[in-house]
PDB file of N, CA and C in Angstrom:
ATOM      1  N   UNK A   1       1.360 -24.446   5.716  1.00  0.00           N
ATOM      2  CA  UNK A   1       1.127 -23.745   4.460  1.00  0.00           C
ATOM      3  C   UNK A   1       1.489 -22.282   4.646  1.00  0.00           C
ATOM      4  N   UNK A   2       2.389 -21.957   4.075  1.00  0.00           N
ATOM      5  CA  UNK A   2       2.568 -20.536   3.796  1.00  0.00           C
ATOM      6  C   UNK A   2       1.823 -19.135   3.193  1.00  0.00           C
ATOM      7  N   UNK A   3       2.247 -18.199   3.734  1.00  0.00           N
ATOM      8  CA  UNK A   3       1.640 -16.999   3.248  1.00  0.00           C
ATOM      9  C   UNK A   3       2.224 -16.888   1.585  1.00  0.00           C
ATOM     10  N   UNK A   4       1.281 -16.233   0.454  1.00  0.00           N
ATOM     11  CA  UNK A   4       2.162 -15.505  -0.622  1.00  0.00           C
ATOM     12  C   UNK A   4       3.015 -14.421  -0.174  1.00  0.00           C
ATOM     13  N   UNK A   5       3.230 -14.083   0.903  1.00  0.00           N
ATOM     14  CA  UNK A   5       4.531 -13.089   0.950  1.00  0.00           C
ATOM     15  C   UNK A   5       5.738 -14.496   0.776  1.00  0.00           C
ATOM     16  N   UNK A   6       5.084 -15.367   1.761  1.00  0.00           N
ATOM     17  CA  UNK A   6       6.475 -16.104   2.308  1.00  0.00           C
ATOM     18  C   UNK A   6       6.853 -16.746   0.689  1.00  0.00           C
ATOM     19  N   UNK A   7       5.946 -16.891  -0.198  1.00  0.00           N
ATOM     20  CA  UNK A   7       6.104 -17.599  -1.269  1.00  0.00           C
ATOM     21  C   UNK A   7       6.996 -16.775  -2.738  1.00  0.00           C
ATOM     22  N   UNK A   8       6.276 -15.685  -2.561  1.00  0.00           N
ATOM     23  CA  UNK A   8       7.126 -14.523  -2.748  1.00  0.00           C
ATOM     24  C   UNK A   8       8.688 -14.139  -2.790  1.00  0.00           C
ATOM     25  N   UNK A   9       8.756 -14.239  -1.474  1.00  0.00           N
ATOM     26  CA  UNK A   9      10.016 -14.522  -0.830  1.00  0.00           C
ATOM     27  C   UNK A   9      10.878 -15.723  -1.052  1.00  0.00           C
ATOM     28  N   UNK A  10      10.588 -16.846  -0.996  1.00  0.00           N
ATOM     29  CA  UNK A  10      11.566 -17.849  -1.218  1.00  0.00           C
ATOM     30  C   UNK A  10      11.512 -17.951  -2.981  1.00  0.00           C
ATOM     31  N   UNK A  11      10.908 -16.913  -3.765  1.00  0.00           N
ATOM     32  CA  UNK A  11      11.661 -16.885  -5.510  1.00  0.00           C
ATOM     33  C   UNK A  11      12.202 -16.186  -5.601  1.00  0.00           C
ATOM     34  N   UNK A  12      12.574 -15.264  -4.487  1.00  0.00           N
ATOM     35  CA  UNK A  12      13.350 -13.981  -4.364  1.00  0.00           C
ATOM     36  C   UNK A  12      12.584 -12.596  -4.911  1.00  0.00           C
ATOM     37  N   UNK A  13      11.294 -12.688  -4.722  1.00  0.00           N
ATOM     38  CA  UNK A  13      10.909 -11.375  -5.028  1.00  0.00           C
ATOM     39  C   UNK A  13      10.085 -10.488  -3.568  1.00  0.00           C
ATOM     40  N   UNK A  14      11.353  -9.757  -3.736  1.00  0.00           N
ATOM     41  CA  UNK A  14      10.827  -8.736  -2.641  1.00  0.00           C
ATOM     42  C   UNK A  14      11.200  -7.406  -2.797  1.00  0.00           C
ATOM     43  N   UNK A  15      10.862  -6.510  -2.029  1.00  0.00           N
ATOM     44  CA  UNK A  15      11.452  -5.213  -2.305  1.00  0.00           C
ATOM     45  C   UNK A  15      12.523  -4.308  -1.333  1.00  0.00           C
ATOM     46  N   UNK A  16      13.428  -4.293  -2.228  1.00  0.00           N
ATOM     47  CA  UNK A  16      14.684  -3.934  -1.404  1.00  0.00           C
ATOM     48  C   UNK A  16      14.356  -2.786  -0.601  1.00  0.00           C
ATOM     49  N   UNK A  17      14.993  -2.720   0.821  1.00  0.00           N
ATOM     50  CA  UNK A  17      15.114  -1.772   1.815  1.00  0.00           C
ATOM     51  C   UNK A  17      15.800  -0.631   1.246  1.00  0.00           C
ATOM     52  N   UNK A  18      16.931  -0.630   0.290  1.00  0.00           N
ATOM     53  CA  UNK A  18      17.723   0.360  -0.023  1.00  0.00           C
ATOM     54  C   UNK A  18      17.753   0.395  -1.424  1.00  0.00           C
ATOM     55  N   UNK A  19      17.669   1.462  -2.369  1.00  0.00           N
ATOM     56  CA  UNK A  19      17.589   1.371  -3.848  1.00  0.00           C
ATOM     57  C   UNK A  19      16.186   2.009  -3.783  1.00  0.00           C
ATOM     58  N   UNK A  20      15.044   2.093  -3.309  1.00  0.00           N
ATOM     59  CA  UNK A  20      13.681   2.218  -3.614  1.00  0.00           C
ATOM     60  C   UNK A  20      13.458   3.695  -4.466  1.00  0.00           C
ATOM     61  N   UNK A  21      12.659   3.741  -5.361  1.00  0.00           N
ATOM     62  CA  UNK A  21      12.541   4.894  -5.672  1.00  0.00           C
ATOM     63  C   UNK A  21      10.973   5.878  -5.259  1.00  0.00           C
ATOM     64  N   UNK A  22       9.608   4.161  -5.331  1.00  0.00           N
ATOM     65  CA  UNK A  22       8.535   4.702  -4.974  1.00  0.00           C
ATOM     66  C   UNK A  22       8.462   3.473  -3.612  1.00  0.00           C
ATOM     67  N   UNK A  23       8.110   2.117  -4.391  1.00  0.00           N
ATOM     68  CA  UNK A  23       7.730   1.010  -3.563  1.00  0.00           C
ATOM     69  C   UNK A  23       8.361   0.158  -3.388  1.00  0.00           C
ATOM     70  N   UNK A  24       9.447  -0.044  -4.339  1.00  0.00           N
ATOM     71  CA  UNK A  24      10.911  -0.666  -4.436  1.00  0.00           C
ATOM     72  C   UNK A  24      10.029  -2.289  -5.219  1.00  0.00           C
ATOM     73  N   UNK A  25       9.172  -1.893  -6.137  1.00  0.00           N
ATOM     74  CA  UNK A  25       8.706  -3.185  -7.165  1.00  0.00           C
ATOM     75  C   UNK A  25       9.715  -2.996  -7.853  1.00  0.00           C
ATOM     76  N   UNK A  26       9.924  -1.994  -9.025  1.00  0.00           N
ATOM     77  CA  UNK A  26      10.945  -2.158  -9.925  1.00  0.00           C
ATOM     78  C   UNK A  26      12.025  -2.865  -9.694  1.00  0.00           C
ATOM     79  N   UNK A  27      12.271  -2.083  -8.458  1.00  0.00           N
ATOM     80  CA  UNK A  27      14.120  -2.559  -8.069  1.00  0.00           C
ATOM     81  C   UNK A  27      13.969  -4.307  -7.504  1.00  0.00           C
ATOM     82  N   UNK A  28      12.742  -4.406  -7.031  1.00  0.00           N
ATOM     83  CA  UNK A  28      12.851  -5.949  -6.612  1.00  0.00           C
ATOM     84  C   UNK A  28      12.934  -6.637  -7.537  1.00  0.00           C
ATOM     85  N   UNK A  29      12.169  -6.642  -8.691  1.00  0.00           N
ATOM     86  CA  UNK A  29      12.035  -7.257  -9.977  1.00  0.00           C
ATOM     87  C   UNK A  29      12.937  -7.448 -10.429  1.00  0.00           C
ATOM     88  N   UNK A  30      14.036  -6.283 -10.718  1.00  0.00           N
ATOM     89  CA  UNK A  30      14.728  -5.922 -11.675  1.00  0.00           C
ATOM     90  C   UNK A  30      16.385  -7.192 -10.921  1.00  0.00           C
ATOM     91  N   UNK A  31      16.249  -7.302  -9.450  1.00  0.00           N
ATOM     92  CA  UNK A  31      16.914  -7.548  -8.499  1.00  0.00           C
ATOM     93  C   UNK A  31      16.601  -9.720  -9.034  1.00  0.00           C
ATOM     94  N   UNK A  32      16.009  -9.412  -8.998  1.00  0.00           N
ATOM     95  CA  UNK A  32      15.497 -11.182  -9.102  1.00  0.00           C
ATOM     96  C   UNK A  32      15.818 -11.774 -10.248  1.00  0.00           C
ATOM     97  N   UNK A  33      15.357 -10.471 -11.079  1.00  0.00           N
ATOM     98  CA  UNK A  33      15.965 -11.005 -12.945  1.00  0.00           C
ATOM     99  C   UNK A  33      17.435 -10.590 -13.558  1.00  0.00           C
ATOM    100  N   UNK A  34      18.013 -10.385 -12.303  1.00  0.00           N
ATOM    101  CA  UNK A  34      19.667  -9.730 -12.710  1.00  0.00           C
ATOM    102  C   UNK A  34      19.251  -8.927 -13.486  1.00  0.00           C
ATOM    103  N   UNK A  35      18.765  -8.003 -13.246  1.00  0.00           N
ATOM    104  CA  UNK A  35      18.715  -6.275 -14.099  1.00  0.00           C
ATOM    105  C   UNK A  35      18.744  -5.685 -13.018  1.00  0.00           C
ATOM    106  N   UNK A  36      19.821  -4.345 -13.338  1.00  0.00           N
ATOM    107  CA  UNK A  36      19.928  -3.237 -12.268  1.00  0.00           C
ATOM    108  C   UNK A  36      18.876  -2.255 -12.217  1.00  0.00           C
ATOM    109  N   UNK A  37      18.425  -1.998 -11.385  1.00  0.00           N
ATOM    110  CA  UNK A  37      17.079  -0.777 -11.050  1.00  0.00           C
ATOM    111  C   UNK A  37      16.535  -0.204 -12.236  1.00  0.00           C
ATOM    112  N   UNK A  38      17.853   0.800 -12.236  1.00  0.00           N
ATOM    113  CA  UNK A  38      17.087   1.757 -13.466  1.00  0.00           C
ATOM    114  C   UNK A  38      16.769   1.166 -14.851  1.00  0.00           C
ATOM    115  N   UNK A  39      17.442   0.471 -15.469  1.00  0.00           N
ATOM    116  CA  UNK A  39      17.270  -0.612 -16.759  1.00  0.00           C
ATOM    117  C   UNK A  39      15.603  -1.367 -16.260  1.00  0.00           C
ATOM    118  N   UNK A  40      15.593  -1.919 -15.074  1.00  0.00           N
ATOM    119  CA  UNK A  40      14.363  -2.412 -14.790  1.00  0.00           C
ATOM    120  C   UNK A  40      12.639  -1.030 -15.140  1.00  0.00           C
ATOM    121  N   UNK A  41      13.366  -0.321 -14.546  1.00  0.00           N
ATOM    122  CA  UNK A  41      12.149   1.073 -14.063  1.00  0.00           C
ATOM    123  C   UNK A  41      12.432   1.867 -15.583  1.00  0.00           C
ATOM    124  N   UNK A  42      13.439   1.534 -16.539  1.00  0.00           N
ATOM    125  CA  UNK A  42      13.066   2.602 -17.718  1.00  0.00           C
ATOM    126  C   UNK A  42      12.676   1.222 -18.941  1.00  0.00           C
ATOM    127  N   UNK A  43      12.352   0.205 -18.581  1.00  0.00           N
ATOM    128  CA  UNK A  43      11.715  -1.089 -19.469  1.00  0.00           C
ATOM    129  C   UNK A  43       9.824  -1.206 -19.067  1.00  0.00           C
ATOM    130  N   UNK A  44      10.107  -0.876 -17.721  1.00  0.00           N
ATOM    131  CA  UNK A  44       8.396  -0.388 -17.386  1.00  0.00           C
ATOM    132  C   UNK A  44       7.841   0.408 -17.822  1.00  0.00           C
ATOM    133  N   UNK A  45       8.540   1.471 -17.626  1.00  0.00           N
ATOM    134  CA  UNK A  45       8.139   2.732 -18.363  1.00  0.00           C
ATOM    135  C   UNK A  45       7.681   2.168 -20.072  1.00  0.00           C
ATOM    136  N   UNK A  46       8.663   1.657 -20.953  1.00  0.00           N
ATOM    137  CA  UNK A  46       8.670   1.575 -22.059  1.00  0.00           C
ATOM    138  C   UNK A  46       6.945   0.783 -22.163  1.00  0.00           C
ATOM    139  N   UNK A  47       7.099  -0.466 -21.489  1.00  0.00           N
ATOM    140  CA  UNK A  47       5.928  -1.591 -21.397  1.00  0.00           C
ATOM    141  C   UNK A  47       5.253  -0.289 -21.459  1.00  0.00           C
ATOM    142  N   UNK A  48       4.757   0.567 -20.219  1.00  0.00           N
ATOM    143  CA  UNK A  48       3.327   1.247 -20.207  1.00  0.00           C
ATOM    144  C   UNK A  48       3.446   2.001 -20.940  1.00  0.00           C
ATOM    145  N   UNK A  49       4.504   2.415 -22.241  1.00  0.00           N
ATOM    146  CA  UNK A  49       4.334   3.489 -23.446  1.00  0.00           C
ATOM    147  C   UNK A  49       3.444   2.537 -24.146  1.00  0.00           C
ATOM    148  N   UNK A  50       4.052   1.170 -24.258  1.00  0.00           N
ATOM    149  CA  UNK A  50       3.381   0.138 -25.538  1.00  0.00           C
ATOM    150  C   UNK A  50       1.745  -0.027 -25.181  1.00  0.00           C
ATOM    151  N   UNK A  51       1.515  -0.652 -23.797  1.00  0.00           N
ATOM    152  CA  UNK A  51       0.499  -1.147 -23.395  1.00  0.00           C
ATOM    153  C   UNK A  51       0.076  -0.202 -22.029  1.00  0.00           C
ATOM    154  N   UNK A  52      -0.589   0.626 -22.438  1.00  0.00           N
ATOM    155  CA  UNK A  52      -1.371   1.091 -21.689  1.00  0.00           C
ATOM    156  C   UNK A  52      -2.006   1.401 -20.549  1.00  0.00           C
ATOM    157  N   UNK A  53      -2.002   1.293 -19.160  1.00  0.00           N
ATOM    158  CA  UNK A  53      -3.031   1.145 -18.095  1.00  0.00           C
ATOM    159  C   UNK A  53      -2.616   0.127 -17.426  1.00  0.00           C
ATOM    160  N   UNK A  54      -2.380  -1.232 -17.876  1.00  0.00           N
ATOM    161  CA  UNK A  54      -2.243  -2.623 -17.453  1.00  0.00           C
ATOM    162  C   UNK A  54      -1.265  -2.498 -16.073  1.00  0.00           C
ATOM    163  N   UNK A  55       0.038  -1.936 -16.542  1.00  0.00           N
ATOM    164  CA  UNK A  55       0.994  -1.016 -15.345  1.00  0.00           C
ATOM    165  C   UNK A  55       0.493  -0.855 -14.122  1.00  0.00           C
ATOM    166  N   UNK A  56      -0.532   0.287 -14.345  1.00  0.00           N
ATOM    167  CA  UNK A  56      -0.788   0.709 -13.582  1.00  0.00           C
ATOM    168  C   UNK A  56      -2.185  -0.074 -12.350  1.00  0.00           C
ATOM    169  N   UNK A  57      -2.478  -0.753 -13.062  1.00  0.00           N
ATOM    170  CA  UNK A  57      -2.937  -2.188 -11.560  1.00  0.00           C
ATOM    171  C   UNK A  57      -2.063  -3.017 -11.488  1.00  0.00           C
ATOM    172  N   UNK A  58      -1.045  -3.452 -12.095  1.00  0.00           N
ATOM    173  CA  UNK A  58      -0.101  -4.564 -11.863  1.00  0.00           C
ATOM    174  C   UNK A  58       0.981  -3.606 -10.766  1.00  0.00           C
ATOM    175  N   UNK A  59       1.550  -2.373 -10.892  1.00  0.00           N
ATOM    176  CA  UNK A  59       2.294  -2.013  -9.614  1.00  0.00           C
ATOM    177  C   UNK A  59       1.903  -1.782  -8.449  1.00  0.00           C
ATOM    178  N   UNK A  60       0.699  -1.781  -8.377  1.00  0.00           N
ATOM    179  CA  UNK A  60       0.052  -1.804  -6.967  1.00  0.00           C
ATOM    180  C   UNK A  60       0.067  -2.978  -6.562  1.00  0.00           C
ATOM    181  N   UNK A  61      -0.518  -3.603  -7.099  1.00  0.00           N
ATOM    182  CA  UNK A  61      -0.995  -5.098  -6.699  1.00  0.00           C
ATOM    183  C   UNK A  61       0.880  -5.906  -6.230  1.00  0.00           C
ATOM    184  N   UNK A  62       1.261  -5.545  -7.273  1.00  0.00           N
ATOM    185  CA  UNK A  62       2.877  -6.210  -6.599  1.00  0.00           C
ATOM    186  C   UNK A  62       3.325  -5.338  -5.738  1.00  0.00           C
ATOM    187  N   UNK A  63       3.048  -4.310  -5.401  1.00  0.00           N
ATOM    188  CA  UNK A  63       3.299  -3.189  -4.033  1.00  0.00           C
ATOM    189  C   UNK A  63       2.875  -3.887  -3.084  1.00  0.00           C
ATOM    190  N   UNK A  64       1.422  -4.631  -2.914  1.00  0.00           N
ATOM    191  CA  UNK A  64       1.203  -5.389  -1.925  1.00  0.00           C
ATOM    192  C   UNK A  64       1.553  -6.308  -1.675  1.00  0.00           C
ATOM    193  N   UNK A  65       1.581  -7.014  -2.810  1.00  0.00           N
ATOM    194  CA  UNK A  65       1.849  -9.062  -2.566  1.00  0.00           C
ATOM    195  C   UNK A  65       3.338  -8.525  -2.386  1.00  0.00           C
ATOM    196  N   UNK A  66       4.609  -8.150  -2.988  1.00  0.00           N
ATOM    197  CA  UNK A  66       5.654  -8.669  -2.923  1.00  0.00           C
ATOM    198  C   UNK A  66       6.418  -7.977  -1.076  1.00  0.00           C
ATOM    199  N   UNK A  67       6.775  -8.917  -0.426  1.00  0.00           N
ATOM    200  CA  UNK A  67       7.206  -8.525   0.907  1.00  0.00           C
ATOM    201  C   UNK A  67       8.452  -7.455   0.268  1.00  0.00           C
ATOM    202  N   UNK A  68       8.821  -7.172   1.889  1.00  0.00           N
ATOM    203  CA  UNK A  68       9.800  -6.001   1.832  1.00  0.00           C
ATOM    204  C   UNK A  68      10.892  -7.195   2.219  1.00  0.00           C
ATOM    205  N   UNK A  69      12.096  -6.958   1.885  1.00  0.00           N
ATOM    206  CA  UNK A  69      13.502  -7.560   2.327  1.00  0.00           C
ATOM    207  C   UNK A  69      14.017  -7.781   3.799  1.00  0.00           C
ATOM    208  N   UNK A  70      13.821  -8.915   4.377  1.00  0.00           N
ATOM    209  CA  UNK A  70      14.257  -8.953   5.374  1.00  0.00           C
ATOM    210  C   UNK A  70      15.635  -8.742   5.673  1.00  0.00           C
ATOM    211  N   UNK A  71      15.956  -7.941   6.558  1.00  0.00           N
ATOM    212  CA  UNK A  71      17.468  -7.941   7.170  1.00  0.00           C
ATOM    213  C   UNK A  71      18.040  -8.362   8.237  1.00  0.00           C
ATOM    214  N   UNK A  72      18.783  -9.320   7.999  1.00  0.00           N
ATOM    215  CA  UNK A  72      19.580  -9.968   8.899  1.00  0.00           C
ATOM    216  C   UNK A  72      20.596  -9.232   9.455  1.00  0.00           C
ATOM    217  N   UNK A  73      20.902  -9.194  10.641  1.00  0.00           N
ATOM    218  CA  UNK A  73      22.474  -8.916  11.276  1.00  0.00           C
ATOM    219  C   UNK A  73      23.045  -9.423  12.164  1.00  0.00           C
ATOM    220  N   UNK A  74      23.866  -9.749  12.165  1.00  0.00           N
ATOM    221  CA  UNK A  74      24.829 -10.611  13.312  1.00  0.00           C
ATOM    222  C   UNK A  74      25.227  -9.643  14.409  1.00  0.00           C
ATOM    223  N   UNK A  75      24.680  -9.659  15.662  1.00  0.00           N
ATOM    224  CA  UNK A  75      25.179  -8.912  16.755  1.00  0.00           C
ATOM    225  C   UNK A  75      26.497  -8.921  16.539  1.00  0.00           C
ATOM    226  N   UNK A  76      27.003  -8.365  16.806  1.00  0.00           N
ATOM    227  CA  UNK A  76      28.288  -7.630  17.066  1.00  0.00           C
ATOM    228  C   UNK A  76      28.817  -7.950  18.434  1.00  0.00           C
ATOM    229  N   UNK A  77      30.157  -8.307  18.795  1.00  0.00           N
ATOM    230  CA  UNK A  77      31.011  -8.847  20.385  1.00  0.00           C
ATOM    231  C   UNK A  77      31.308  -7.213  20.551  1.00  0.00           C
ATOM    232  N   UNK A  78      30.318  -7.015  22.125  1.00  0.00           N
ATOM    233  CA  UNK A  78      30.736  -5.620  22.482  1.00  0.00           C
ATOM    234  C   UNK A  78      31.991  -4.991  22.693  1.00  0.00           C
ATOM    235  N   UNK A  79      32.384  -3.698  22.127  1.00  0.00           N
ATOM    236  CA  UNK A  79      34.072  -3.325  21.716  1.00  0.00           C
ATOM    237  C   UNK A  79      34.609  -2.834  23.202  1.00  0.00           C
ATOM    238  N   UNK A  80      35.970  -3.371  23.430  1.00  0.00           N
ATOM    239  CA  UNK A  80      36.307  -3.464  24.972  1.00  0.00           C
ATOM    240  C   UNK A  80      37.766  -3.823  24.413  1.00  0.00           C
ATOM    241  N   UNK A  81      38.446  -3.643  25.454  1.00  0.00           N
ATOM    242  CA  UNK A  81      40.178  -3.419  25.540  1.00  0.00           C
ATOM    243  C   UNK A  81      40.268  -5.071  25.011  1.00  0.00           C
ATOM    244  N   UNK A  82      41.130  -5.120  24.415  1.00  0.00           N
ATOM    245  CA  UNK A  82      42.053  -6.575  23.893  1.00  0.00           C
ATOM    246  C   UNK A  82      42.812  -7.416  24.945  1.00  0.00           C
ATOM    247  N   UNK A  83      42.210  -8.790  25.171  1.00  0.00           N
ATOM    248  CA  UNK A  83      43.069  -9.296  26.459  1.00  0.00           C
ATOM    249  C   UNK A  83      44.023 -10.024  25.532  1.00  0.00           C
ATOM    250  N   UNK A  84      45.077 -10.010  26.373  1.00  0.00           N
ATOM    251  CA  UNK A  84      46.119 -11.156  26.009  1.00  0.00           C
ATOM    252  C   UNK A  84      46.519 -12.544  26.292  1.00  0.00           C
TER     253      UNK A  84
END
């Protein structure tokens, strides 16, 4: 049985390493629902013009639950003269 990060994670919501502006919720969100960052982070904004407060425990709370982006990299073949 898995963690809710790991669960999190396999719907694709996490928060990107690069793009972040505070906690990288927006940009994860915005990342999962094919919306680019800022369109994501100026539709939040709008939500907490309409509705009030609610925002502001829901971005924390997904600050915690949603993991950060794991990064993969493929070692690299150490760079050395070309044999023939």
């Amino acid at each position: 049985m898995g963690t809710i990060h790991d669960s999190l994670a396999e719907q694709g919501l996490v928060r990107p390493i690069q793009g972040r502006v505070l906690g990288g919720v927006c940009a994860g969100l915005g990342r999962r629902f094919g919306i680019d960052p800022w369109p994501a982070r100026l539709l939040f904004l709008l939500i907490l013009l309409v509705l009030p407060g609610s925002q502001l425990l829901i971005y924390p709370i997904l600050w915690i639950l949603m993991p950060t982006e794991r990064v993969s990299y493929e070692p690299t073949a150490p760079a050395g003269p070309a044999t023939a």
